[in-house]
C-alpha atoms as a PDB file:
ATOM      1  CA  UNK A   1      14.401  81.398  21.608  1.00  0.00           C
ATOM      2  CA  UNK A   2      18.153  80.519  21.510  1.00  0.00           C
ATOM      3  CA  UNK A   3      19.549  78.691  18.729  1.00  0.00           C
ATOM      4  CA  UNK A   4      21.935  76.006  19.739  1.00  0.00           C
ATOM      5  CA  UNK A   5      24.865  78.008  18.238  1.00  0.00           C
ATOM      6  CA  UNK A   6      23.513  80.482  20.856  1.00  0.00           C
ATOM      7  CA  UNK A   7      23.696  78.090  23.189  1.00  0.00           C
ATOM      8  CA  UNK A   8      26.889  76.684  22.699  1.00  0.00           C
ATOM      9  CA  UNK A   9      28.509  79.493  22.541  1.00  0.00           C
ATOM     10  CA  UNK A  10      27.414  80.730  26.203  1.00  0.00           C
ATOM     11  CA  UNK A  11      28.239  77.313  27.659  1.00  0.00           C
ATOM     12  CA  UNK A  12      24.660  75.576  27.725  1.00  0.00           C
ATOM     13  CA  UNK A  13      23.582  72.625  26.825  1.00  0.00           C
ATOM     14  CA  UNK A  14      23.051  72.343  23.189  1.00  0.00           C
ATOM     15  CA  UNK A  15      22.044  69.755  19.991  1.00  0.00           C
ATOM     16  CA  UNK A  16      25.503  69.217  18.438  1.00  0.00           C
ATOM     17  CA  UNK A  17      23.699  67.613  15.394  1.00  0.00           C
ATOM     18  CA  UNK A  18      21.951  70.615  14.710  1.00  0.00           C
ATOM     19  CA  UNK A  19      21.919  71.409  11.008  1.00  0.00           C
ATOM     20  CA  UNK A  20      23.468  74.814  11.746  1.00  0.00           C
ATOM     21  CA  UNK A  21      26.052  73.173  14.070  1.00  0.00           C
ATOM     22  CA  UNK A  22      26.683  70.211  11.600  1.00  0.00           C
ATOM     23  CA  UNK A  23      26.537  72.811   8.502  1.00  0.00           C
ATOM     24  CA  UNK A  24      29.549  74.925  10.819  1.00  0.00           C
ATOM     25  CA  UNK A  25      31.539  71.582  11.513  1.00  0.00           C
ATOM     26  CA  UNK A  26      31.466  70.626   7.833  1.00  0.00           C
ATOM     27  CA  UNK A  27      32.836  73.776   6.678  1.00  0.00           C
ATOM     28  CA  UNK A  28      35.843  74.143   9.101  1.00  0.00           C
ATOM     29  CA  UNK A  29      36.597  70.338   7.835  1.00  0.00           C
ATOM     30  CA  UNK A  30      36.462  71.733   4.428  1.00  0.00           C
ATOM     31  CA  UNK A  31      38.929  74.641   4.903  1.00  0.00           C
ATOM     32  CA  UNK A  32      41.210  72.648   6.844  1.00  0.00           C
ATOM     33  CA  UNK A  33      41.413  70.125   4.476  1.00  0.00           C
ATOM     34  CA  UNK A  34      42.487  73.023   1.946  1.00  0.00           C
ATOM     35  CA  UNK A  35      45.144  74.245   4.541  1.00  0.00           C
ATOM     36  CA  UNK A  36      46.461  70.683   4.415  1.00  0.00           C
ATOM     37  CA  UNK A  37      47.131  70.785   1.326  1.00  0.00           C
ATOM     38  CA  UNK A  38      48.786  73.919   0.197  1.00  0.00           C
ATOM     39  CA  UNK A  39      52.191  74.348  -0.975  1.00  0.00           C
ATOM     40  CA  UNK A  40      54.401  75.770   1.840  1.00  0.00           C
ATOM     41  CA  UNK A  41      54.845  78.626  -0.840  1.00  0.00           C
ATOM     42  CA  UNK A  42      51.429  79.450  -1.232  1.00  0.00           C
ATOM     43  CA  UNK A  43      51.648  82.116   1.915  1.00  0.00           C
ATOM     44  CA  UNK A  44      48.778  84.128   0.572  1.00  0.00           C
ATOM     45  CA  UNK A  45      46.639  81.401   0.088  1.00  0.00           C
ATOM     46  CA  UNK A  46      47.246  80.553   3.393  1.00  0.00           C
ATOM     47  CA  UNK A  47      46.519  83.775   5.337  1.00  0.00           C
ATOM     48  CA  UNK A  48      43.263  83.666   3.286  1.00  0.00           C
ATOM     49  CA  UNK A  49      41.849  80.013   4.496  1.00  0.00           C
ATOM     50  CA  UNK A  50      43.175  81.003   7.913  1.00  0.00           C
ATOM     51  CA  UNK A  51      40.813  83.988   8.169  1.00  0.00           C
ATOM     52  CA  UNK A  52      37.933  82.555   6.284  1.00  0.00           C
ATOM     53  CA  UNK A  53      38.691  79.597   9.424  1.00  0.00           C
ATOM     54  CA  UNK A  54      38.846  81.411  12.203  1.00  0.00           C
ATOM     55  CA  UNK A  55      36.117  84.265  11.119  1.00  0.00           C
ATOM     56  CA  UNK A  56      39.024  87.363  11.318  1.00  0.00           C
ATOM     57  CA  UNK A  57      42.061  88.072   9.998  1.00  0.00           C
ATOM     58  CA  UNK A  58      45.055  86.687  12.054  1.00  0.00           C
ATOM     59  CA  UNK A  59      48.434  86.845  12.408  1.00  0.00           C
ATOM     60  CA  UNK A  60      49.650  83.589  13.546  1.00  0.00           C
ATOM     61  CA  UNK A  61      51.523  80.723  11.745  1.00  0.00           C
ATOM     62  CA  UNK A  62      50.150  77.428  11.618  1.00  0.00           C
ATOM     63  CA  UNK A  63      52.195  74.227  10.542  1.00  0.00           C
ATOM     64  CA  UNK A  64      49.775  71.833   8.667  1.00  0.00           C
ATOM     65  CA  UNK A  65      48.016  69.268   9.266  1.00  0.00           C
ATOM     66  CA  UNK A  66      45.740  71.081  11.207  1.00  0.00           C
ATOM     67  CA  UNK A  67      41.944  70.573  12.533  1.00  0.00           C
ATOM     68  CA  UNK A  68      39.727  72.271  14.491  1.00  0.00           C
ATOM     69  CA  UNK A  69      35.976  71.686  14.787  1.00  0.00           C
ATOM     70  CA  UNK A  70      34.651  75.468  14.296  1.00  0.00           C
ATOM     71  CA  UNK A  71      37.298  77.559  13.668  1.00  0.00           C
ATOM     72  CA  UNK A  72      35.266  80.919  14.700  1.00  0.00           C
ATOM     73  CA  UNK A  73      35.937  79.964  18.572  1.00  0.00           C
ATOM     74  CA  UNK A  74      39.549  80.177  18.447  1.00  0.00           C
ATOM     75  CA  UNK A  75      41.538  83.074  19.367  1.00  0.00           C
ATOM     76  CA  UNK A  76      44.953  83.581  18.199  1.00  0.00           C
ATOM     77  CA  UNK A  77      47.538  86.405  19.740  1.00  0.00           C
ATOM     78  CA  UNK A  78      49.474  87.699  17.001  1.00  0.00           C
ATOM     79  CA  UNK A  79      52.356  85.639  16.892  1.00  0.00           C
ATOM     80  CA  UNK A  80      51.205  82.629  17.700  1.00  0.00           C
ATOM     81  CA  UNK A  81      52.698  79.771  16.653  1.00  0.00           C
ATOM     82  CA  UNK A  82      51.122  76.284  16.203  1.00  0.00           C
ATOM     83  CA  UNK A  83      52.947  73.124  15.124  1.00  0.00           C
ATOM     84  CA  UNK A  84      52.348  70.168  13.249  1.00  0.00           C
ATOM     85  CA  UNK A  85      49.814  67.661  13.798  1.00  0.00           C
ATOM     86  CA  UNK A  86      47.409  70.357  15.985  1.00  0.00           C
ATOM     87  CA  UNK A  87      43.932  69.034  17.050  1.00  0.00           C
ATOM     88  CA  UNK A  88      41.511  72.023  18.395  1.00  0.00           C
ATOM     89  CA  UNK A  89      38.140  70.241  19.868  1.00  0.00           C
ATOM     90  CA  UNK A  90      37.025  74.330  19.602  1.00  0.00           C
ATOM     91  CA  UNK A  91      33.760  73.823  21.080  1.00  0.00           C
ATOM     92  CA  UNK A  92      32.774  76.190  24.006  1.00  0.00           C
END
């Protein structure tokens, strides 16, 4: 049987306030909250939370604050550049 990570992912219908789901959610708020509160200097730091956030290393440049739901469903092109103030409702 699917899980309803499985499911979301695939574009079914799913539980959002499944424990894996809700587990997921909380730590994306988590990192983001840490991203939000770096010191622009901290540029290692940063490339860190942004990988443990988005599951991969990445090579974009992200002005805080920042949110996302997930983080693991967001693709990045190298480059990428996202501004302040960035809301990403990342579900599938």
């Amino acid at each position: 049987m699917d899980t309803e990570k499985d499911k979301m992912l695939v574009g079914e219908l799913y539980d959002p306030n499944d424990p894996q789901l809700a587990a997921d959610r909380k730590t994306a708020r988590a990192l983001c909250v840490k991203l939000n509160s770096l010191d622009p200097a901290e540029a290692f730091a940063k490339k860190q939370l942004l990988s443990s956030l988005f599951g991969q290393r990445i090579d974009a440049d992200i002005t805080p604050p920042f949110h996302c739901d997930y983080g693991y469903n967001l693709k990045l092109s190298a480059g990428t550049y996202i501004n302040c103030n960035c809301v990403f409702l990342d579900i599938v």
